[in-house]
N, C-alpha and C. Protein backbone atom coordinates (compact mmCIF):
# COMPACT_ATOMS: atom_id res chain seq x y z
N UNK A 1 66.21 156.68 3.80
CA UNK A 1 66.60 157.40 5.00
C UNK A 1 66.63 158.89 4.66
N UNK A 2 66.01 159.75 5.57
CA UNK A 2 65.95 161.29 5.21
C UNK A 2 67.66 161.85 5.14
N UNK A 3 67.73 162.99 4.47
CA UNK A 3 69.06 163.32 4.56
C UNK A 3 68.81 164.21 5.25
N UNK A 4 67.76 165.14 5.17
CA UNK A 4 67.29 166.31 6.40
C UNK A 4 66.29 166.01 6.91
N UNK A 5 66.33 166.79 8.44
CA UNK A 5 64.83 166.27 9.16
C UNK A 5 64.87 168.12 9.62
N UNK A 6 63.42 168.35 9.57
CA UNK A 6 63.48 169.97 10.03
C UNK A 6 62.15 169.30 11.23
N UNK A 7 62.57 170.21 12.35
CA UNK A 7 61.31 170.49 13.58
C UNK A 7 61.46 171.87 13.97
N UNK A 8 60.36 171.88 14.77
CA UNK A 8 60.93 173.53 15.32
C UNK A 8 60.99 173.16 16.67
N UNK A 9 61.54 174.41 17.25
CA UNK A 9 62.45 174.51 18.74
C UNK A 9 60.64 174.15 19.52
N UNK A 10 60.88 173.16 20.45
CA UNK A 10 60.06 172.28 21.52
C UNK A 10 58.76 171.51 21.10
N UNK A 11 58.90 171.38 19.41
CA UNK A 11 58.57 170.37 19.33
C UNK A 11 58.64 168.89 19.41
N UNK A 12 57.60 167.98 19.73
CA UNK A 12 57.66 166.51 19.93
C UNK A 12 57.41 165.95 18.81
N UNK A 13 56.71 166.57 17.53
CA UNK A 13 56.18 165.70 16.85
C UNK A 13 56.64 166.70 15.41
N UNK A 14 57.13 165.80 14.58
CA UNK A 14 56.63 164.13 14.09
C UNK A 14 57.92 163.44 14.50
N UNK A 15 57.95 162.29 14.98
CA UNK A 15 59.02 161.72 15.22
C UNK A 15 60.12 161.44 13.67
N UNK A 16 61.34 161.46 13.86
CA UNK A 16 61.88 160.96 13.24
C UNK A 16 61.89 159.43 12.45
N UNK A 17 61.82 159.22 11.59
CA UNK A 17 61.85 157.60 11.10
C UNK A 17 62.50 157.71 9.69
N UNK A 18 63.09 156.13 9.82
CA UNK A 18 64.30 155.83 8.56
C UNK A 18 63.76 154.58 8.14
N UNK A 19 64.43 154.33 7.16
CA UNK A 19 64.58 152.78 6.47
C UNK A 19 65.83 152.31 6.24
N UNK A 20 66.26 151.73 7.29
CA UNK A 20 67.87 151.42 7.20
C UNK A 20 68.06 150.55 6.35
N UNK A 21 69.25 150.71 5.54
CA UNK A 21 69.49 149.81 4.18
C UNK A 21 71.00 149.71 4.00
N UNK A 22 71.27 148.44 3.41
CA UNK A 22 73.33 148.13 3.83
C UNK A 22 73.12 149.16 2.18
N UNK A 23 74.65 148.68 1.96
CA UNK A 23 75.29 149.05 0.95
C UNK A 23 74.51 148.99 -0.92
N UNK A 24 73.98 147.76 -0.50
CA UNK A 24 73.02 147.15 -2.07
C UNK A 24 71.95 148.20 -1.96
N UNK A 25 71.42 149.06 -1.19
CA UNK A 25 70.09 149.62 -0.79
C UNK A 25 68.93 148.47 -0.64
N UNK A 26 69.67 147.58 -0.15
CA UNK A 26 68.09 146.43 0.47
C UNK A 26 68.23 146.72 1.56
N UNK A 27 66.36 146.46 1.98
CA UNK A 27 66.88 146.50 3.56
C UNK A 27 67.72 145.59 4.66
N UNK A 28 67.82 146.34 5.76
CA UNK A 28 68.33 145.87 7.17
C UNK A 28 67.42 144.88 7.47
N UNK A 29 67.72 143.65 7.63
CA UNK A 29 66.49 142.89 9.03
C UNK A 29 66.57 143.04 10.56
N UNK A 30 66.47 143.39 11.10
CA UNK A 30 66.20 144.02 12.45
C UNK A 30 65.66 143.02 13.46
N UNK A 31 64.89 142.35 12.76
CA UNK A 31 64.70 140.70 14.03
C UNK A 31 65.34 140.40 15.02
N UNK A 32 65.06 140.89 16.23
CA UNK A 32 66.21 140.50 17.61
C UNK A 32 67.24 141.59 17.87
N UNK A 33 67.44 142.93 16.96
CA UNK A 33 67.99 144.25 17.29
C UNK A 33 67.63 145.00 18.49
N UNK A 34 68.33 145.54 18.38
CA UNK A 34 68.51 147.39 19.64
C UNK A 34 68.73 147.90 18.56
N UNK A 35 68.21 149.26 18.82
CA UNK A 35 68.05 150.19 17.85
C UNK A 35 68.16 151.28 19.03
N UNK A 36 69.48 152.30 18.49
CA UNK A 36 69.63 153.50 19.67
C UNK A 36 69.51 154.96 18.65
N UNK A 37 69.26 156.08 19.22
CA UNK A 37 69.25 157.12 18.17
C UNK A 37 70.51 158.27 18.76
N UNK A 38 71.07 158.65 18.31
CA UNK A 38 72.63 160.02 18.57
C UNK A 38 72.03 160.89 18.15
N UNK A 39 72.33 161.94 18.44
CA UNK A 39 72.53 163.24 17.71
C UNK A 39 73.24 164.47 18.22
N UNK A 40 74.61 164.89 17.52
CA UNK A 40 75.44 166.22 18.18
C UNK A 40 75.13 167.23 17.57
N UNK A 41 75.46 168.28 18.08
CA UNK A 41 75.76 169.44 17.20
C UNK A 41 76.46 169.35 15.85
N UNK A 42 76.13 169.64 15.13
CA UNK A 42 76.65 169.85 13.90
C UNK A 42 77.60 171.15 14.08
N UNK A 43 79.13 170.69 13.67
CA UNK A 43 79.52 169.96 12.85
C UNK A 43 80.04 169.25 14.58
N UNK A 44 80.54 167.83 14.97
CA UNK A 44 81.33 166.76 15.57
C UNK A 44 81.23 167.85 16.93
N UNK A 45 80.12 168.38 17.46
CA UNK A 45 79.95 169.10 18.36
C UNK A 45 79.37 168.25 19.48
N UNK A 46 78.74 168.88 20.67
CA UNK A 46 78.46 168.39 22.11
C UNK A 46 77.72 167.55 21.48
N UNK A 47 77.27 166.04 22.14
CA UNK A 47 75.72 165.43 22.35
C UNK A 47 75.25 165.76 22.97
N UNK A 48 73.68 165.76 21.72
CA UNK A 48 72.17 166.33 22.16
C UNK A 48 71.27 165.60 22.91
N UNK A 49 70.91 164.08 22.10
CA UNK A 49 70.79 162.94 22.20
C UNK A 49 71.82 161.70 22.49
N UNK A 50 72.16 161.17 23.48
CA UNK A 50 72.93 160.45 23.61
C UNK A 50 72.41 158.82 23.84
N UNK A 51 72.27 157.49 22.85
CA UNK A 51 71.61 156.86 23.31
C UNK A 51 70.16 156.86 23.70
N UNK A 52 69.49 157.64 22.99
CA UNK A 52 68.02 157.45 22.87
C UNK A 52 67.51 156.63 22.27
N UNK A 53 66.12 155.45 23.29
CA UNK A 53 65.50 154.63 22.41
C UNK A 53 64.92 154.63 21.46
N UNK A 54 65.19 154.09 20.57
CA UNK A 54 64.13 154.39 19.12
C UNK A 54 63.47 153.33 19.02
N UNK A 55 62.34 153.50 18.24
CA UNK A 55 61.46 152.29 18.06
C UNK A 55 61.38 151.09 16.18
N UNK A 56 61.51 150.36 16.86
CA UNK A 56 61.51 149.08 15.43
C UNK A 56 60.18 149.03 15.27
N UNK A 57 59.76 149.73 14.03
CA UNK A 57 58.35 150.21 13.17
C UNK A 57 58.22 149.03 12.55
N UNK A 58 58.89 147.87 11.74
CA UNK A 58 59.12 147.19 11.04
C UNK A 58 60.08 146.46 10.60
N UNK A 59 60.38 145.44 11.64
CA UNK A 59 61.69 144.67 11.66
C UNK A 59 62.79 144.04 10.21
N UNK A 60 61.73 143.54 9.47
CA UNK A 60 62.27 143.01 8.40
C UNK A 60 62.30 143.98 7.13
N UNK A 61 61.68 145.12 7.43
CA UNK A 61 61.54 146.23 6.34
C UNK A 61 63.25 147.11 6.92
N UNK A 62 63.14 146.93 8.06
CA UNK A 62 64.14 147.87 8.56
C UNK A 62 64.01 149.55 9.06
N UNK A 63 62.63 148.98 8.91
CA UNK A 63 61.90 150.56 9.58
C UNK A 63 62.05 150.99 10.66
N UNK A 64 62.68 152.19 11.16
CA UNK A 64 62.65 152.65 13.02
C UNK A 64 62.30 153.97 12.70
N UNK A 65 62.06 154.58 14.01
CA UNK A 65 62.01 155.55 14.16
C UNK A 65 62.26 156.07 15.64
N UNK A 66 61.85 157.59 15.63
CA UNK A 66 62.48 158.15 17.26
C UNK A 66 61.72 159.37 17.76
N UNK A 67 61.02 159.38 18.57
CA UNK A 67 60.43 159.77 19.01
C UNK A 67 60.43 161.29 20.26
N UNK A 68 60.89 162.28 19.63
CA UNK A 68 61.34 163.29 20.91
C UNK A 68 60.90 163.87 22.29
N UNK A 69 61.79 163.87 23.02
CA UNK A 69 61.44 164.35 24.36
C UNK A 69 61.62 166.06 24.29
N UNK A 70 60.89 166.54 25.40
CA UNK A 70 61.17 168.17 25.16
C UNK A 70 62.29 168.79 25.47
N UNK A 71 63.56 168.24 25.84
CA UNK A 71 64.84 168.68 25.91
C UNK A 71 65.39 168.28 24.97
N UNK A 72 65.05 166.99 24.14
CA UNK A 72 65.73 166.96 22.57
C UNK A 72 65.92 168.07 22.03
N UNK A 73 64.68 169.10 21.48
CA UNK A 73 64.41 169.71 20.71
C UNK A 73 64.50 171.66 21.45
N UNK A 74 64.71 171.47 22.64
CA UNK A 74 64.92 172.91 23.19
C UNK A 74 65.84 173.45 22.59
N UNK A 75 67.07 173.57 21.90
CA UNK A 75 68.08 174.20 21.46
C UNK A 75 68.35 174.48 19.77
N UNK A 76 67.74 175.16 19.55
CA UNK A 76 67.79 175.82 17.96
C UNK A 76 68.97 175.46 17.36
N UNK A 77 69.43 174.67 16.69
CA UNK A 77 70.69 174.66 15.83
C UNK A 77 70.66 173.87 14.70
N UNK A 78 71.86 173.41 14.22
CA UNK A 78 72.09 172.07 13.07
C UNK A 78 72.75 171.27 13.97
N UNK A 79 72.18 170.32 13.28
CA UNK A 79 72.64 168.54 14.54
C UNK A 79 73.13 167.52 13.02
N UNK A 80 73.91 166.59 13.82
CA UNK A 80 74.25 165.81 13.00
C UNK A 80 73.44 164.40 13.67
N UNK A 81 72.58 163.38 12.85
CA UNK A 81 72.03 162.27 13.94
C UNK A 81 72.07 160.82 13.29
N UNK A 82 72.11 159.73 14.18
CA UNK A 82 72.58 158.21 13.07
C UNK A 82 71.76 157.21 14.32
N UNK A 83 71.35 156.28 13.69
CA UNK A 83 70.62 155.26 14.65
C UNK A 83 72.06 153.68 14.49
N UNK A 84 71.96 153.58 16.07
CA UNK A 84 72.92 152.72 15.79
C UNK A 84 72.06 151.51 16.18
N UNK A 85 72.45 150.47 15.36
CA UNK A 85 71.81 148.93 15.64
C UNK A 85 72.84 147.92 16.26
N UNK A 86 72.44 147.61 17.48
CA UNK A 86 72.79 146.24 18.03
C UNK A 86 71.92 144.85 17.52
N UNK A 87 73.11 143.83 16.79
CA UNK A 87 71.87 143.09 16.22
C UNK A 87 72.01 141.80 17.67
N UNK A 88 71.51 140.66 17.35
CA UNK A 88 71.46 139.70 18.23
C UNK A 88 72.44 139.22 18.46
N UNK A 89 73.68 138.77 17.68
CA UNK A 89 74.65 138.32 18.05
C UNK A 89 75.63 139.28 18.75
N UNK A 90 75.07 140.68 18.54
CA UNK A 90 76.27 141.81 19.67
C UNK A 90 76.89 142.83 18.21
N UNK A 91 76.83 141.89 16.88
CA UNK A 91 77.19 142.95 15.93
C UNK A 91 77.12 144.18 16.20
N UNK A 92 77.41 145.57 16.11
CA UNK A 92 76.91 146.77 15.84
C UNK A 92 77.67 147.70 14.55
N UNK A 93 76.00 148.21 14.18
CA UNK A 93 76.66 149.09 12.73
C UNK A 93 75.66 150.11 12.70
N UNK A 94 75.87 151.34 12.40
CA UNK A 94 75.36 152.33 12.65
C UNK A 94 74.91 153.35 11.00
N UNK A 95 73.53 153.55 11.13
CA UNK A 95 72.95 154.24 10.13
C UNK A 95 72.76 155.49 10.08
N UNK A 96 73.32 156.55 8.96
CA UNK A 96 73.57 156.29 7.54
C UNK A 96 75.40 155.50 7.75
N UNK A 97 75.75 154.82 7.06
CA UNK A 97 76.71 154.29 7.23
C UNK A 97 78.14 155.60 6.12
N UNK A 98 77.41 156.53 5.40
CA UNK A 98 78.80 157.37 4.73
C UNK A 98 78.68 158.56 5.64
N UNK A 99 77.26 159.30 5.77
CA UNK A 99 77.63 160.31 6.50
C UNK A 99 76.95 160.55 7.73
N UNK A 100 75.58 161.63 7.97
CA UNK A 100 74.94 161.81 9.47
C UNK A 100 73.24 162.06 8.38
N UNK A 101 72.19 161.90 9.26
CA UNK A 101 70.89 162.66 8.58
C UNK A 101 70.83 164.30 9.87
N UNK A 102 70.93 165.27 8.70
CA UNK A 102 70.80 166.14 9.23
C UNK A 102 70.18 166.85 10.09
N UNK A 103 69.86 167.12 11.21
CA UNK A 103 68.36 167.54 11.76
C UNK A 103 68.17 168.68 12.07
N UNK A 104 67.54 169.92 11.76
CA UNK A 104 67.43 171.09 11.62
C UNK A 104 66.25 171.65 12.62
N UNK A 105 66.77 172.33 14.32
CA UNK A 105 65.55 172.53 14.96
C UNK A 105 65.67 174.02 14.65
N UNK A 106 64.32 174.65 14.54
CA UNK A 106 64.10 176.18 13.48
C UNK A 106 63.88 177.01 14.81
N UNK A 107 64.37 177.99 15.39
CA UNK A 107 63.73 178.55 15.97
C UNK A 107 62.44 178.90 15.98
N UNK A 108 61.58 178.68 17.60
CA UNK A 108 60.55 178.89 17.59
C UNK A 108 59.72 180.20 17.79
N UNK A 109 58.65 181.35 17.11
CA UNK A 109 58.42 182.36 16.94
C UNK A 109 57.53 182.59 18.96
N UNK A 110 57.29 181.71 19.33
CA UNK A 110 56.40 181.76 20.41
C UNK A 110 57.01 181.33 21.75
């Protein structure tokens, strides 16, 4: 899982993507999950992203990722962001499980 993600201000691309992994660092199985993506202001500031779909790249690897819209990324700052998983039985546990992956949108020169 990245600890930083850098984009610049109104970009879409490259989407974000992780490899969610418990505690042992094996992966997550994801088979029959929701997979949602957060992200606030850094530090425990407004939400940017609230509940955005992310996509299951690879269920049993534990691969997702997230894909931005152009109001994600309009606001230049430090964000704090975590993908939370609903598994099939209703479980939910949310990745990185100690802290946030950072996401860094750079101001844009244009």
């Amino acid at each position: 899982m990245p600890s930083h993600f850098y984009i610049k201000q109104f970009d879409t691309r490259p989407a974000i993507t992780a490899n969610l992994t418990d505690a042992n660092d094996a992966a997550v199985n994801l088979t029959g999950a929701t997979v949602q993506f957060n992200m606030r202001v850094d530090p425990a500031g407004a939400l940017k992203v609230t509940l955005g779909t992310s996509i299951v790249e690879d269920a049993e690897a534990g691969q997702v990722s997230y894909s931005w819209s152009g109001t994600d990324t309009n606001t230049a700052n430090d964000y704090e962001a975590e993908f939370q998983v609903t598994f099939a039985g209703g479980a939910v546990q949310t990745f990185p499980g100690r802290n946030w992956i950072a996401v860094h949108i750079i101001d844009d020169i244009a």
